[in-house]
Structure formats: C-alpha cells, structure tokens
C-alpha atoms as a PDB file:
ATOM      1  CA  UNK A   1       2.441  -9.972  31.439  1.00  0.00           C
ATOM      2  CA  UNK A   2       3.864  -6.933  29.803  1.00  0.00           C
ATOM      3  CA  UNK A   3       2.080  -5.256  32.675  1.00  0.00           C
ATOM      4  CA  UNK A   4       3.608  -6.576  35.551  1.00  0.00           C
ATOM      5  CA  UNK A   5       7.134  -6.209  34.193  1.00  0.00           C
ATOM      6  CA  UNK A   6       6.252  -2.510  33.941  1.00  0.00           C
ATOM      7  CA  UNK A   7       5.291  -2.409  36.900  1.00  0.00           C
ATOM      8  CA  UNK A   8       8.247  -4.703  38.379  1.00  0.00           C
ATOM      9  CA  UNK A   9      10.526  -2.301  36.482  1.00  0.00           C
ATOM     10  CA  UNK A  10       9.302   0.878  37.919  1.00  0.00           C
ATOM     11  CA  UNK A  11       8.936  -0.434  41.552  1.00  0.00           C
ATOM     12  CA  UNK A  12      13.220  -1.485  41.095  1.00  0.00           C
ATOM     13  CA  UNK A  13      13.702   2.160  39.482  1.00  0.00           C
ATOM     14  CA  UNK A  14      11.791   3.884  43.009  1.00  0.00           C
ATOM     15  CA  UNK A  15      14.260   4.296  45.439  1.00  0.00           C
ATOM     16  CA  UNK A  16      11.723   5.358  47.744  1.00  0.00           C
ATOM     17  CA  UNK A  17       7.885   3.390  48.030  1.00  0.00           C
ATOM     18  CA  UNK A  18       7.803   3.554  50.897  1.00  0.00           C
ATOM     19  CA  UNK A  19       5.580   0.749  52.959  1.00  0.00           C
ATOM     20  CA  UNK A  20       4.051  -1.550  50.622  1.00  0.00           C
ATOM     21  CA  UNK A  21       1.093  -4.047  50.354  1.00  0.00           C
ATOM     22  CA  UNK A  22       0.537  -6.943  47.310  1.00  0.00           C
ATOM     23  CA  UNK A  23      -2.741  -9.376  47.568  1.00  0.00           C
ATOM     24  CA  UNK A  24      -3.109 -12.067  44.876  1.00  0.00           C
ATOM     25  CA  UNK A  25      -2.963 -15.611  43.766  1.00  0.00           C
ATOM     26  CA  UNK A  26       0.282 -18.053  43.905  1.00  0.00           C
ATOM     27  CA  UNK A  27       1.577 -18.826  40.555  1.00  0.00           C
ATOM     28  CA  UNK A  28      -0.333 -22.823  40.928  1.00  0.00           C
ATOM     29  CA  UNK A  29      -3.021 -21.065  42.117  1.00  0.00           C
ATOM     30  CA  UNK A  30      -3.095 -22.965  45.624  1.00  0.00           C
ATOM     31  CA  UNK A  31      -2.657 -20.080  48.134  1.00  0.00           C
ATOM     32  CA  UNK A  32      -3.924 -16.529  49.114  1.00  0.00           C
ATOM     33  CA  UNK A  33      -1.245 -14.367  49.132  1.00  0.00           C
ATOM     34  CA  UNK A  34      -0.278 -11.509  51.691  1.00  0.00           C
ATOM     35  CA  UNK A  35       2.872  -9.141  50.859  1.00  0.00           C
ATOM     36  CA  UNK A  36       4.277  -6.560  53.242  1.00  0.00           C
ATOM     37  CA  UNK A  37       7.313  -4.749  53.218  1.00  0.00           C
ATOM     38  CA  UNK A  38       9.105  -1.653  55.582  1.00  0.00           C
ATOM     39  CA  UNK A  39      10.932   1.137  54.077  1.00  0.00           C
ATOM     40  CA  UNK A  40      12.957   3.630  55.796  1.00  0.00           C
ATOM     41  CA  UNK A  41      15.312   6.891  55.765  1.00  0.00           C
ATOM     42  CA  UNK A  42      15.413   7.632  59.362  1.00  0.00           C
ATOM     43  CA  UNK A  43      17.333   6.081  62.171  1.00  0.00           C
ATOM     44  CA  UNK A  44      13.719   5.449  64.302  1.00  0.00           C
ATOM     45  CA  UNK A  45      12.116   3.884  61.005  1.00  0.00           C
ATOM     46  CA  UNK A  46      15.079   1.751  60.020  1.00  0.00           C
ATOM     47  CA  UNK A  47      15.586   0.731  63.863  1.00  0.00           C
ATOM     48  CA  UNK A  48      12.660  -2.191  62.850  1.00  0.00           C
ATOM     49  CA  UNK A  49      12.349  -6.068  62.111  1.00  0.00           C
ATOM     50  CA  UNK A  50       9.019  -7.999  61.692  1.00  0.00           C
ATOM     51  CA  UNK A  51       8.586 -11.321  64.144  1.00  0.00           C
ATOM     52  CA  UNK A  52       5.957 -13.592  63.858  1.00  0.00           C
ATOM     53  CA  UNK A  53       4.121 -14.496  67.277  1.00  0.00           C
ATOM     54  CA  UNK A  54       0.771 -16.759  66.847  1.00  0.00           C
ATOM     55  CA  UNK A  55       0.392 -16.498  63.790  1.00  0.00           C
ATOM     56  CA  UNK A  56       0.688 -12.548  63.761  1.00  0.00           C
ATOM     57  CA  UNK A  57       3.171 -10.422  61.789  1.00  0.00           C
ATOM     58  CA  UNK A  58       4.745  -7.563  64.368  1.00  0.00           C
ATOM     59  CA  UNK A  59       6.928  -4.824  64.068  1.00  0.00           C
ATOM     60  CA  UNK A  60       9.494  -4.503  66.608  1.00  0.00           C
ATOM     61  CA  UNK A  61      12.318  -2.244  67.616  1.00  0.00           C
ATOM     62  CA  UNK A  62      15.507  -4.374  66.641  1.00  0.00           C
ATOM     63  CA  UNK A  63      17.429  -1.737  69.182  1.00  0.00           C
ATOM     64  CA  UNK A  64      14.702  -1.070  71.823  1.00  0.00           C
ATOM     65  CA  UNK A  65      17.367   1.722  73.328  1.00  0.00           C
ATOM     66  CA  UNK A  66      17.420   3.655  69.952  1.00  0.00           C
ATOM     67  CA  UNK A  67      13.484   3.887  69.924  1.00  0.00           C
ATOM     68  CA  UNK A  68      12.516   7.729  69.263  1.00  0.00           C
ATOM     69  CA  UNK A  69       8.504   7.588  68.895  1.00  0.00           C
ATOM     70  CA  UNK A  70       6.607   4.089  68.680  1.00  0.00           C
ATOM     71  CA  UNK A  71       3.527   5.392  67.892  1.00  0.00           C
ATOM     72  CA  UNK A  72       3.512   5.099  64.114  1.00  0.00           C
ATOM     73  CA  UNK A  73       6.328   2.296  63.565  1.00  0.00           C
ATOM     74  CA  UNK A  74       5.375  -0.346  66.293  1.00  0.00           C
ATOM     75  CA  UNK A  75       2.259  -2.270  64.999  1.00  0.00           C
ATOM     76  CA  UNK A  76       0.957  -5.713  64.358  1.00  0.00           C
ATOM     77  CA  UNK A  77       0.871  -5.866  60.290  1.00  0.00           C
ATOM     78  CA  UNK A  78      -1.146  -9.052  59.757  1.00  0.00           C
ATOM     79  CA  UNK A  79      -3.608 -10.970  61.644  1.00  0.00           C
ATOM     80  CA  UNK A  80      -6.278 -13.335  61.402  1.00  0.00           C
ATOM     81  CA  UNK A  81      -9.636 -13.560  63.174  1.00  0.00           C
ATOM     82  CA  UNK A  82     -12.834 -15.414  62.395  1.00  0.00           C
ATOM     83  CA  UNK A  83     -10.788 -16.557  59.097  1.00  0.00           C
ATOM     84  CA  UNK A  84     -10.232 -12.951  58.044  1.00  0.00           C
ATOM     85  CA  UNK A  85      -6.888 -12.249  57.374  1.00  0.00           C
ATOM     86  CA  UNK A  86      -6.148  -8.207  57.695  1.00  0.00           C
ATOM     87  CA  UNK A  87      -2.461  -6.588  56.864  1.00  0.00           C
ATOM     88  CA  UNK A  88      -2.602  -2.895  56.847  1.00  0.00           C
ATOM     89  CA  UNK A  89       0.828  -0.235  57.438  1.00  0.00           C
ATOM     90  CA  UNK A  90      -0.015   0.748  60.922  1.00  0.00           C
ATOM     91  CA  UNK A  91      -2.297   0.039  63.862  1.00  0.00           C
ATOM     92  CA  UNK A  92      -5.119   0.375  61.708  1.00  0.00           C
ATOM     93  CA  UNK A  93      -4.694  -3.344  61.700  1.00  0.00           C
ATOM     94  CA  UNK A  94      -6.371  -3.720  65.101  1.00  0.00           C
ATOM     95  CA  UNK A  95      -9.078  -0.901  64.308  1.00  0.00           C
ATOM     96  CA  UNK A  96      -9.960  -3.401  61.524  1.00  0.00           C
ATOM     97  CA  UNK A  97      -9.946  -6.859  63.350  1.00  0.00           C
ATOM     98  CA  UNK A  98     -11.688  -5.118  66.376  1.00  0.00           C
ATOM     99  CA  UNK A  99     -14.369  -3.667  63.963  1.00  0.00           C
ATOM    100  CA  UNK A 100     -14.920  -7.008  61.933  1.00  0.00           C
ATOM    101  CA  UNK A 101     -15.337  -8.545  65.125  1.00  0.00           C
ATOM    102  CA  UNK A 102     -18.107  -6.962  65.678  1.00  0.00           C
ATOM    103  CA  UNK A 103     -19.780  -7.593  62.464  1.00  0.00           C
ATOM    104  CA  UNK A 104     -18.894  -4.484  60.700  1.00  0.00           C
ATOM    105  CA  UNK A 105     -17.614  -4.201  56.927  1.00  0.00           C
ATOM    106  CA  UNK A 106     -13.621  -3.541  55.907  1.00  0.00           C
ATOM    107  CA  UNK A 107     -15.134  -0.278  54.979  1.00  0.00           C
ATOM    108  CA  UNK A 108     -17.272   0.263  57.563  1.00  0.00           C
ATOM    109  CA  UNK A 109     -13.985  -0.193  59.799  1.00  0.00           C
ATOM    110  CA  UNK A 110     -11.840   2.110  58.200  1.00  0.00           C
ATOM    111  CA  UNK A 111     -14.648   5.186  58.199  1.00  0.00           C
ATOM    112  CA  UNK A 112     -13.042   7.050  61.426  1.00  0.00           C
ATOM    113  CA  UNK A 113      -9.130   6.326  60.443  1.00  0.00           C
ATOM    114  CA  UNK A 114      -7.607   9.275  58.408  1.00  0.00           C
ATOM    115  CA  UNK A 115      -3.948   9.386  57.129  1.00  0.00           C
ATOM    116  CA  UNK A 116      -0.741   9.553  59.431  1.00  0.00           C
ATOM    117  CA  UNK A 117      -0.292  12.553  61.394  1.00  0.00           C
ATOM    118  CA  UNK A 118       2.945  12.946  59.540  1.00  0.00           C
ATOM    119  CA  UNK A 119       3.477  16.333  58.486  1.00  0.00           C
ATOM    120  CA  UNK A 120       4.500  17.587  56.150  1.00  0.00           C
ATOM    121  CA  UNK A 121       4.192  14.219  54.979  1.00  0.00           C
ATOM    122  CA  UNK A 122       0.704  12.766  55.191  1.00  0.00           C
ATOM    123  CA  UNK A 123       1.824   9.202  54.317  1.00  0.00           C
ATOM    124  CA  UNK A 124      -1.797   6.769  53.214  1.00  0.00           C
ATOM    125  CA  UNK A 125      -2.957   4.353  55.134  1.00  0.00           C
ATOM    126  CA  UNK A 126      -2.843   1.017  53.139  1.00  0.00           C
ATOM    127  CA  UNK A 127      -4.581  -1.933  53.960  1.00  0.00           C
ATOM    128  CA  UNK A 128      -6.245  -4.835  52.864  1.00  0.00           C
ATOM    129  CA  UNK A 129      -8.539  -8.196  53.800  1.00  0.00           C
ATOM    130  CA  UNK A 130      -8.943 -11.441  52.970  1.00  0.00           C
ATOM    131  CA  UNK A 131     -12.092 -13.771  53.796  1.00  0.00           C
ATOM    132  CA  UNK A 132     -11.531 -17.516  52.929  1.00  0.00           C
ATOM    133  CA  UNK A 133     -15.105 -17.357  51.980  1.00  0.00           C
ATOM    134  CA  UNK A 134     -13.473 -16.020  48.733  1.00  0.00           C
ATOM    135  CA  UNK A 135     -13.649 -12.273  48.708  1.00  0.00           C
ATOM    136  CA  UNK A 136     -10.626 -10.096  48.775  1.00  0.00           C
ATOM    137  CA  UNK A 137     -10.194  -5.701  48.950  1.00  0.00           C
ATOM    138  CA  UNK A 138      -7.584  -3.346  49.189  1.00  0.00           C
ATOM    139  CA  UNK A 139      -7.760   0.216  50.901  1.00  0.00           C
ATOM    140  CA  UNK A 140      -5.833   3.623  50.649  1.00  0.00           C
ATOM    141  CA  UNK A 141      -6.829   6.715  53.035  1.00  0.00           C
ATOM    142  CA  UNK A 142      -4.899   9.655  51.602  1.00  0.00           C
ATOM    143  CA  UNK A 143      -4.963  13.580  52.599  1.00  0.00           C
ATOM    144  CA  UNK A 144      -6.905  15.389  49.337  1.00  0.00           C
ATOM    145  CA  UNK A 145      -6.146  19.125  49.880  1.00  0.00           C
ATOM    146  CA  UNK A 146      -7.510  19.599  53.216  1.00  0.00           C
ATOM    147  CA  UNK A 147      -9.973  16.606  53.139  1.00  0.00           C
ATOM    148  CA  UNK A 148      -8.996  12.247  53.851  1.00  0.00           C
ATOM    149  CA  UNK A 149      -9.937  10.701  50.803  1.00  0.00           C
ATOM    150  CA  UNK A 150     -10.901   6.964  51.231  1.00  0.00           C
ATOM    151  CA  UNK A 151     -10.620   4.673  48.333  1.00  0.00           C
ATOM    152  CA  UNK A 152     -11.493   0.453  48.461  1.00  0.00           C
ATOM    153  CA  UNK A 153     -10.239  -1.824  45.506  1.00  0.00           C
ATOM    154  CA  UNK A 154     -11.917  -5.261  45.625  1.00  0.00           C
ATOM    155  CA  UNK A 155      -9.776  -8.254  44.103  1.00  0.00           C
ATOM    156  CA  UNK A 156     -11.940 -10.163  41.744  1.00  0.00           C
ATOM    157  CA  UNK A 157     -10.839 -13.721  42.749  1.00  0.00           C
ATOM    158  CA  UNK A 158     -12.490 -15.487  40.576  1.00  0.00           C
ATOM    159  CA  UNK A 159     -10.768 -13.578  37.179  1.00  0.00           C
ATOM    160  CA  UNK A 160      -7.552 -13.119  39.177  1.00  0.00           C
ATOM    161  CA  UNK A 161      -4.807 -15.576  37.237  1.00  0.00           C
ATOM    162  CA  UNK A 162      -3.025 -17.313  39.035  1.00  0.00           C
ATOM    163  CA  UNK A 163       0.510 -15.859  39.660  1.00  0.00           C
ATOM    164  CA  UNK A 164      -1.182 -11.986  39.461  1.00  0.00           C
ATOM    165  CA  UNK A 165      -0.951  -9.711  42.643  1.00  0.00           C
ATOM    166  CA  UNK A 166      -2.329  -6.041  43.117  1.00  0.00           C
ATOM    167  CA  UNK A 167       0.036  -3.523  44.929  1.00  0.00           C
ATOM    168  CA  UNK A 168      -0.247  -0.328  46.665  1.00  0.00           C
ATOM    169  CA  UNK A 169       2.117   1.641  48.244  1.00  0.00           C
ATOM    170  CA  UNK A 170       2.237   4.682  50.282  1.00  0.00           C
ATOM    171  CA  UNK A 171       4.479   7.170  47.984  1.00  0.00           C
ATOM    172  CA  UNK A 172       4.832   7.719  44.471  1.00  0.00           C
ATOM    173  CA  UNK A 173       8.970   8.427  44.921  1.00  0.00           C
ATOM    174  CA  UNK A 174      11.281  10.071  47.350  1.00  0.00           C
ATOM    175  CA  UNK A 175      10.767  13.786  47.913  1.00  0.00           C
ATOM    176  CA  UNK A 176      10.127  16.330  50.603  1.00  0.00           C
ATOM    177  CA  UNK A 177       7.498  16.101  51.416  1.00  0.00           C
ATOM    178  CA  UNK A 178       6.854  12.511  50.140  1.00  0.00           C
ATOM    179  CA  UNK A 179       4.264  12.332  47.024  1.00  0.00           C
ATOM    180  CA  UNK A 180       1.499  10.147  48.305  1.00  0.00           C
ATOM    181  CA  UNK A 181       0.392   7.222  46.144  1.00  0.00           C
ATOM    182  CA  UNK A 182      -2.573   7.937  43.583  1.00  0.00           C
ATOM    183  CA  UNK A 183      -4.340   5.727  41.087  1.00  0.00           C
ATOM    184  CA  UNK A 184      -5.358   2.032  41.215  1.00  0.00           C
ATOM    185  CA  UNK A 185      -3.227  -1.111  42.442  1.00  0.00           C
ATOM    186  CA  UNK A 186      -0.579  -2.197  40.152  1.00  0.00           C
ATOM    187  CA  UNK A 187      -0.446  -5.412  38.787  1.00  0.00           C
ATOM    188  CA  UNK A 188       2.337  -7.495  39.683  1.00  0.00           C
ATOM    189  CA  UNK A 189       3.807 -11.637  39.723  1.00  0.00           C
ATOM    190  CA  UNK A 190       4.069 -13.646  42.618  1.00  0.00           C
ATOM    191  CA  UNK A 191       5.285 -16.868  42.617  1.00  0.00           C
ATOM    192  CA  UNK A 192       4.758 -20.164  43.824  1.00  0.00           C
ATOM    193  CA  UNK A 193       6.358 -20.379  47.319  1.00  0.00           C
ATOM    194  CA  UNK A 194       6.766 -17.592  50.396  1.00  0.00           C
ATOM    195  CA  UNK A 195      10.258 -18.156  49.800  1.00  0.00           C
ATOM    196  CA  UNK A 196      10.484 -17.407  46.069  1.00  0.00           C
ATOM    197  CA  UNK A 197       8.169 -14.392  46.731  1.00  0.00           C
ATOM    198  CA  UNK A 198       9.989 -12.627  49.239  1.00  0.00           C
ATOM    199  CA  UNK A 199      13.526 -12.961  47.956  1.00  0.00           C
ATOM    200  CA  UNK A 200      11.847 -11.407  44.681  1.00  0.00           C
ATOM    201  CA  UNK A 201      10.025  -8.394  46.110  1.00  0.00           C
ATOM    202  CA  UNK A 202      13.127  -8.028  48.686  1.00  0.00           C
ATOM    203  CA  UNK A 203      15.195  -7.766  45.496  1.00  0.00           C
ATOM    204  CA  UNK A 204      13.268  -5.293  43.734  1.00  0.00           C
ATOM    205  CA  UNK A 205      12.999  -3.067  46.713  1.00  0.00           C
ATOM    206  CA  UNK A 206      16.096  -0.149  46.848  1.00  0.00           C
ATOM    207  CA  UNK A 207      18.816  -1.625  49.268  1.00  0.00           C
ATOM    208  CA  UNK A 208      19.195   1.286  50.920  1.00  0.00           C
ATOM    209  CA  UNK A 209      15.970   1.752  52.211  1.00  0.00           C
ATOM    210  CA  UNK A 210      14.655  -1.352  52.465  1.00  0.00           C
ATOM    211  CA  UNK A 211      13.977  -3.087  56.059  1.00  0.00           C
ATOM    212  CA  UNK A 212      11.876  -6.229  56.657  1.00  0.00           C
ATOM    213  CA  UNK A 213       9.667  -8.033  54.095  1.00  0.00           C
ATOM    214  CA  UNK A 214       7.060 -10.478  55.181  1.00  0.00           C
ATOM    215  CA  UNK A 215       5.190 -12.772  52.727  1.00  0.00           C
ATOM    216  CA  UNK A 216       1.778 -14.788  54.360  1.00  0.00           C
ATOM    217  CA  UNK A 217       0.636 -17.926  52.233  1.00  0.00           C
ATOM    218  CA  UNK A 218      -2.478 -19.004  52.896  1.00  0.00           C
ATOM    219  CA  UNK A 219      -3.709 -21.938  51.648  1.00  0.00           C
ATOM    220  CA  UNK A 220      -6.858 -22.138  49.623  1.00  0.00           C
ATOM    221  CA  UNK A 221      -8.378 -25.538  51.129  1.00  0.00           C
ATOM    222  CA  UNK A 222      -7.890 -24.587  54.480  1.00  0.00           C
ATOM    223  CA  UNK A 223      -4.914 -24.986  57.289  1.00  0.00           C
ATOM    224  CA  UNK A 224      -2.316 -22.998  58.564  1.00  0.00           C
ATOM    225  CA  UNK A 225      -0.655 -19.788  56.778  1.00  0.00           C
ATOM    226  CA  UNK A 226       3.124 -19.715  56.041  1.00  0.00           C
ATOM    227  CA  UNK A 227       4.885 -17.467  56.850  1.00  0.00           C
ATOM    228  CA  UNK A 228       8.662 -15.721  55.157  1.00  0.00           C
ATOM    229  CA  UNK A 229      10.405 -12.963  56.545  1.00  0.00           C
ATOM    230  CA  UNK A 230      13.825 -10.766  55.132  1.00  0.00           C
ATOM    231  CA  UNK A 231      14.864  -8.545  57.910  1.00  0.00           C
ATOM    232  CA  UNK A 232      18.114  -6.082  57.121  1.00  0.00           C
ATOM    233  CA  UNK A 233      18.776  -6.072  60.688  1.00  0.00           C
ATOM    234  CA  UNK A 234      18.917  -9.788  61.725  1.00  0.00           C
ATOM    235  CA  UNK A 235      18.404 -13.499  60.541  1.00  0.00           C
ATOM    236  CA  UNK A 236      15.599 -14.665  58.316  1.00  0.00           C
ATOM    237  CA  UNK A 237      12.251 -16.143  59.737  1.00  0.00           C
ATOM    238  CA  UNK A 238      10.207 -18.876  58.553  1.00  0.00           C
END
C-alpha cells in the first residue's frame, strides 16, 4: 500500500508525464482494467478529446481547423479483436491488432516500431495487451543513445491483488528535451468502478496539462467493456 501512495504522490507532484498507461485488477476483483490518459503543452497536442466508436477509444481533433500535424496525435488508443484488448500511445495500436491478427506475439508485433520521430524529444512508445484467456503485458520502446531499446513487462494475474495497477508513462518530468521514462511499471490503486477510476487518475494528473482520460472495464466473466471518459475540452462520455 505504502507503494502505491508513493507512487500516487509522485505522479500528483509531475507536472509533466506525459501520455500514460495503467493495467490491473478492480478493487472487487471483477474486471480487467485499461487506463489511458493525454497530456499536452502545445496548442496541436491540447487541440484533442477521446470518443468512443464500437467499442474503440479514438483521438480526435476537438477543433479540426486548428489541426497542425495528425500524424502522431490522431490514433485509435484501445481496441479489441479476437478478445485481445490492445491500448498503446499512438498508431502502434493498429500495428499490434493487425499483427495479432495474424497470429503473431505482442512482442513479435512491436519488433519493427521504434520511438516517435520527435526530436529532440524521442518520446517511448507505451503499450500494452490483454487476453481474456488470462495473460496480461506492458511495453516501452525508448531511444538508448543511438539505439531503440524495447522492454515487455508481463502482469502476473494470478498474484495481482485486487485493486493493484502497473503504470508507465512516457517522461520522467517536464524538460527540454523531455526525460524519457526508465525503470519498471509503478504500482498504483484502482478502484472499483470506471467512474471512480477516472475521476481519481484525472485528479492526480497536473490541470494544466492534462487533456482526456479514458478508463476500459472489462469484465472478467465475459460481456461488454465499459467505458469512462474526462475530456478538458467537452462533456464527459460514458
């Protein structure tokens, strides 16, 4: 527990995370959970809200006018297929699905993607997978000096308590350039509903930078996924 309150703590103290991704347990234990969230400082990154069409978590331009470059900010963030449920921070998403579809691995999938082309940036690419045959991993693809450095986490479902979630995020704090995300996931609590998870993460997240949120419950016997959105620019989404 003390843990996750660290963790909690320091994620409220970093004004700048940028993108972020939590997978883990509700707190009764009777959903998957799927965490996203959207960050931004400039106008083209904060000009975004998520939507969810068929059961697919989008980015869109909330001012389609104001829309600089859509290459790295218009995506679909989560999607199912074949009862894999994918969520990365960019269109790696459909690299994945596509791949999976085809009977490769999450790792196998994620081979050919490097970081974004970014400079002087380099922001990761973060994603992660859930089967509902009961296995779980996280990825980060990072520059390392001159090299992409690819790094998989798998989520131990079976030890994970209920009400624990593992996050990654694409940058250690603000700065220029951006420090990318090192180490393992942190540890962090989710709660029982979509609702009650969203507002939380959406209140630890600077209010500055923050943009959309989008929290995917998906329940452990089968059926349909939930879905809760917080967008700065516009109404909330259920």
């Amino acid at each position: 527990m003390e843990e996750r309150v660290l963790n909690e703590s320091a994620l409220r103290d970093n004004s700048y995370p940028g993108r972020g991704i939590i997978m883990g347990i509700n707190s009764s234990g009777t959903h998957f959970v799927q965490v996203y969230w959207l960050m931004g400082r400039s106008e083209n990154s904060r000009n975004r809200i998520f939507v969810v069409e068929n059961n697919t978590l989008r980015t869109r331009a909330y001012d389609p006018s104001k829309v600089e470059d859509p290459s790295l900010i218009i995506y679909d963030a989560m999607v199912e297929i074949d009862n894999m449920h994918i969520v990365s921070n960019g269109d790696q998403t459909s690299t994945i699905a596509n791949l999976l579809d085809q009977g490769k691995t999450f790792e196998e999938a994620l081979t050919a993607r490097t970081y974004e082309p970014d400079a002087p940036h380099f922001t990761p690419r973060i994603s992660g997978v859930y089967a509902t045959c009961g296995t779980a991993k996280l990825s980060i693809i990072r520059k390392n000096n001159e090299k992409t450095d690819h790094k998989t986490f798998n989520i131990d479902l079976q030890n994970t308590v209920p009400g624990e979630g593992f996050c990654l995020h694409t940058y250690k704090s603000d700065g220029n350039p951006l420090p990318s995300f090192d180490g393992d996931p942190l540890v962090v609590g989710l709660l029982e509903s979509a609702e009650e998870t969203a507002n939380k993460f959406w209140g630890l997240l600077n209010e500055d930078n923050r943009i959309s949120i989008g929290v995917k419950f998906i329940p452990l016997d089968g059926g349909d996924p939930e879905f809760n959105i917080i967008n700065k620019n516009g109404d909330r989404q259920k």
